[in-house]
C-alpha atoms as a PDB file:
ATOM      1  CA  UNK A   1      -3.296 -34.002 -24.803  1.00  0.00           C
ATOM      2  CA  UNK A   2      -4.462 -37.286 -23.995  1.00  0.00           C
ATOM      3  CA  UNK A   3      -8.017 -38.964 -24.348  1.00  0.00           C
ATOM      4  CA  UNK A   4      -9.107 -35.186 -25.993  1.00  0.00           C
ATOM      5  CA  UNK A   5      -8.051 -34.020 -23.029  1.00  0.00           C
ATOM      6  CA  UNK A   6      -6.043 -30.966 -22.050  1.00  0.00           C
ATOM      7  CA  UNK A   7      -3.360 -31.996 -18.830  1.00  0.00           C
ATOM      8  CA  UNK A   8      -2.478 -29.172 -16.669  1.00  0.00           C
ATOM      9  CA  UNK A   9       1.290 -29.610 -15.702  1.00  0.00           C
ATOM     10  CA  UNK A  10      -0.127 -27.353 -12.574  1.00  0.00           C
ATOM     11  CA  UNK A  11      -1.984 -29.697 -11.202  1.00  0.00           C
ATOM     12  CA  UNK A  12      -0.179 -30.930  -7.406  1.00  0.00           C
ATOM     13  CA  UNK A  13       1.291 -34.028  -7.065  1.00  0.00           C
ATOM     14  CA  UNK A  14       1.747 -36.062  -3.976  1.00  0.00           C
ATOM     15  CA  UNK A  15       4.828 -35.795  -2.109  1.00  0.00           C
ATOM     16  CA  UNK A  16       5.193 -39.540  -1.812  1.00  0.00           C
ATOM     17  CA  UNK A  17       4.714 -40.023  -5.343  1.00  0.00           C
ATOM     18  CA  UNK A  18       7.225 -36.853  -6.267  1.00  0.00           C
ATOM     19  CA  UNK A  19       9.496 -38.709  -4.177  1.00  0.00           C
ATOM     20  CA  UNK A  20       9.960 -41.760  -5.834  1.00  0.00           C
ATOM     21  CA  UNK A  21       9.730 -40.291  -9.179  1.00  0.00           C
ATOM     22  CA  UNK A  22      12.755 -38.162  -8.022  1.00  0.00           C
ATOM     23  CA  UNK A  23      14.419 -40.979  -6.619  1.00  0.00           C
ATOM     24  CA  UNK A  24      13.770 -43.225  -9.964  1.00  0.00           C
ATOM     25  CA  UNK A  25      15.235 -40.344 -11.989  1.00  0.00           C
ATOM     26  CA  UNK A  26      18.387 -40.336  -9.934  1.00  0.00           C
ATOM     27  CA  UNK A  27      18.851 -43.644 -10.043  1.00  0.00           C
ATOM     28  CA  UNK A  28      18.973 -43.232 -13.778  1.00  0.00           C
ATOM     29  CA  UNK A  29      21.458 -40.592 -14.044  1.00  0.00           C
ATOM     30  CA  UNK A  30      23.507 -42.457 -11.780  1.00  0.00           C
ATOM     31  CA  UNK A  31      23.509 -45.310 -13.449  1.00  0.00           C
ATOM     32  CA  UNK A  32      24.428 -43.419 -16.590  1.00  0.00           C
ATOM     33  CA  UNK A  33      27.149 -41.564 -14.417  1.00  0.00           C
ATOM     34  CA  UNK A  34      29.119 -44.773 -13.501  1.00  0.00           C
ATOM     35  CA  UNK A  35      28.811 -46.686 -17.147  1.00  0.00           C
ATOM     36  CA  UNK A  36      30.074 -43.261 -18.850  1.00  0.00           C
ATOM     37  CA  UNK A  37      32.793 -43.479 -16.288  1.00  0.00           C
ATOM     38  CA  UNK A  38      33.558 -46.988 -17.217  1.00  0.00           C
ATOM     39  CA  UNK A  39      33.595 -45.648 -20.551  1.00  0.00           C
ATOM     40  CA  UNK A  40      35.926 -43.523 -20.603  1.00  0.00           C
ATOM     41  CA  UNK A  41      38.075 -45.507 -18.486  1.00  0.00           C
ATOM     42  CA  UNK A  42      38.524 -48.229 -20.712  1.00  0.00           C
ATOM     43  CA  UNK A  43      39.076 -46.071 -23.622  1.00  0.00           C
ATOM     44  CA  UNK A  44      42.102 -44.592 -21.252  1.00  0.00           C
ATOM     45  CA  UNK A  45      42.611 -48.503 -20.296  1.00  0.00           C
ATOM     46  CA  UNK A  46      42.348 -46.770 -16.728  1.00  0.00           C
ATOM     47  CA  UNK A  47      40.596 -47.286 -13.673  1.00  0.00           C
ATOM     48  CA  UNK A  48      37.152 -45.656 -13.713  1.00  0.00           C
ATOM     49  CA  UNK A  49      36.611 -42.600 -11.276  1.00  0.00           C
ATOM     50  CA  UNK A  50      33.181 -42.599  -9.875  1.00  0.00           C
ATOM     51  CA  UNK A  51      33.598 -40.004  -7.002  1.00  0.00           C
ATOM     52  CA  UNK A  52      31.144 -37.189  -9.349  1.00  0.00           C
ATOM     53  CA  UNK A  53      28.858 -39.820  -9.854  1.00  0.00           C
ATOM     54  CA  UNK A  54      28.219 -40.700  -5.839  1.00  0.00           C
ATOM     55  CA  UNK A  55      28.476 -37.422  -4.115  1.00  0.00           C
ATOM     56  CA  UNK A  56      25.658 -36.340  -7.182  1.00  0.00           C
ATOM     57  CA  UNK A  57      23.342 -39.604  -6.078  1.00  0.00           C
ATOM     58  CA  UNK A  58      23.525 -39.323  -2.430  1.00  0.00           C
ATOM     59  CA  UNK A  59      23.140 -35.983  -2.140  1.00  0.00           C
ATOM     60  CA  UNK A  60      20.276 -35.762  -4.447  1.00  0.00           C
ATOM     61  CA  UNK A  61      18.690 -38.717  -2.371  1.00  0.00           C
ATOM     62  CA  UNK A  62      18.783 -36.459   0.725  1.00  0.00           C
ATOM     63  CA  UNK A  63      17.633 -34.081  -1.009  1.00  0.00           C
ATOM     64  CA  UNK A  64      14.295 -35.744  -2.540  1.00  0.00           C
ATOM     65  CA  UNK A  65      13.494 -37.494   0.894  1.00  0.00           C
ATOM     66  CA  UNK A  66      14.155 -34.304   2.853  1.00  0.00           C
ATOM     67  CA  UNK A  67      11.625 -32.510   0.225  1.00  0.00           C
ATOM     68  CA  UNK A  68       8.994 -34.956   1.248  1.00  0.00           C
ATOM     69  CA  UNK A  69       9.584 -34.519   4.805  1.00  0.00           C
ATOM     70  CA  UNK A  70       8.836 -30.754   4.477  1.00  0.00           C
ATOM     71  CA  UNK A  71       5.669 -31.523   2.872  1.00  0.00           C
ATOM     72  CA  UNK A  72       4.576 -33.483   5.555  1.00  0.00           C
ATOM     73  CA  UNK A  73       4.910 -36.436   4.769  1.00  0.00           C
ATOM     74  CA  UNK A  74       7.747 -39.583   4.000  1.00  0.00           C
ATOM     75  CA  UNK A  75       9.146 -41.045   1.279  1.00  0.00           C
ATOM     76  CA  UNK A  76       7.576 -44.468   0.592  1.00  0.00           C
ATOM     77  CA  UNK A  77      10.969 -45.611   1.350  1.00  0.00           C
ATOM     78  CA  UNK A  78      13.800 -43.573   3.495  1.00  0.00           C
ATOM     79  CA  UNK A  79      17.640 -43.985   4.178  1.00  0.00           C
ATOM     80  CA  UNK A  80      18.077 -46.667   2.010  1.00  0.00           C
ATOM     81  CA  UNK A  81      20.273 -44.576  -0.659  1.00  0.00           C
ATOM     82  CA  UNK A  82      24.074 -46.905   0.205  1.00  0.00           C
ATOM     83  CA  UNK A  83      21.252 -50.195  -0.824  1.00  0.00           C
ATOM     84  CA  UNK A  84      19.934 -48.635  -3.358  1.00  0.00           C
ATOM     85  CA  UNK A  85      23.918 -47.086  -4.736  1.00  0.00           C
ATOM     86  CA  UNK A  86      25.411 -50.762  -3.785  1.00  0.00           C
ATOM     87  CA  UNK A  87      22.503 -52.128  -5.915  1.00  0.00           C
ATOM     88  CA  UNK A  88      23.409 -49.752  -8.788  1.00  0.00           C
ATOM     89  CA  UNK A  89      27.278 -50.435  -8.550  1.00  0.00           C
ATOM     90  CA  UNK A  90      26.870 -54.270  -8.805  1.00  0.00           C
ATOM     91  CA  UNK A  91      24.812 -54.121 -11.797  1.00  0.00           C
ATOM     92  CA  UNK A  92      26.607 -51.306 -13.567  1.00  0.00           C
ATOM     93  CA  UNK A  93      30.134 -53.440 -12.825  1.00  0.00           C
ATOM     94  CA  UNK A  94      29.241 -56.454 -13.946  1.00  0.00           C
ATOM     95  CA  UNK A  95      28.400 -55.206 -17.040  1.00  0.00           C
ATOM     96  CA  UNK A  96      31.103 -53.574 -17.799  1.00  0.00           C
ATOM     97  CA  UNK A  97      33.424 -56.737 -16.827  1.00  0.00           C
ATOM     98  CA  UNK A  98      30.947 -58.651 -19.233  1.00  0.00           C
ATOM     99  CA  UNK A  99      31.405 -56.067 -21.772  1.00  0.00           C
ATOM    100  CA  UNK A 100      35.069 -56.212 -21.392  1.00  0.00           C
ATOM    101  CA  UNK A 101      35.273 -59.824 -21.912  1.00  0.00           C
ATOM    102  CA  UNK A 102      35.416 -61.072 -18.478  1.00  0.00           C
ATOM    103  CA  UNK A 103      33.249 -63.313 -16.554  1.00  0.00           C
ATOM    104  CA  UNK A 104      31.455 -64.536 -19.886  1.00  0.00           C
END
């Protein structure tokens, strides 16, 4: 309850708005994905395998524009998943060759 307010989780939210929230969320577990993968990678002092972690992201990505679409309307943004994943993989690399000692 906020305000003294009672929030009804019923109450509709707008595609384009479910949409990125979805898309936010994935991010987030995909980021989580690939640094657990570096994880356990370096605890194996192997080479991290991030194949769960992609096919999970891109196909949720599909999945949460072609949601929108069947609503009737589009994602705020659309078909930019491989950015948005090449974004991800940069970031979540680096830091784990910074954590690793490299590149400092």
């Amino acid at each position: 309850m906020r305000g003294g307010r009672a929030h009804s989780t019923a109450q509709a939210v707008d595609p384009s708005i479910k949409c990125e929230t979805d898309k936010l969320r994935l991010i987030a577990k995909y980021t989580a994905c690939r640094l657990n993968a570096e994880a356990d990678a370096a605890r194996a002092f192997g080479t991290p395998d991030f194949s769960k972690c992609e096919s999970s992201f891109l196909a949720g990505w599909t999945k949460a524009e072609e949601r929108a679409r069947a609503k009737g309307v589009a994602c705020w943004t659309e078909g930019d998943a491989e950015v948005v994943k090449g974004s991800v993989d940069a970031h979540t690399g680096s830091l784990a060759e910074n954590l690793g000692g490299g590149d400092k």
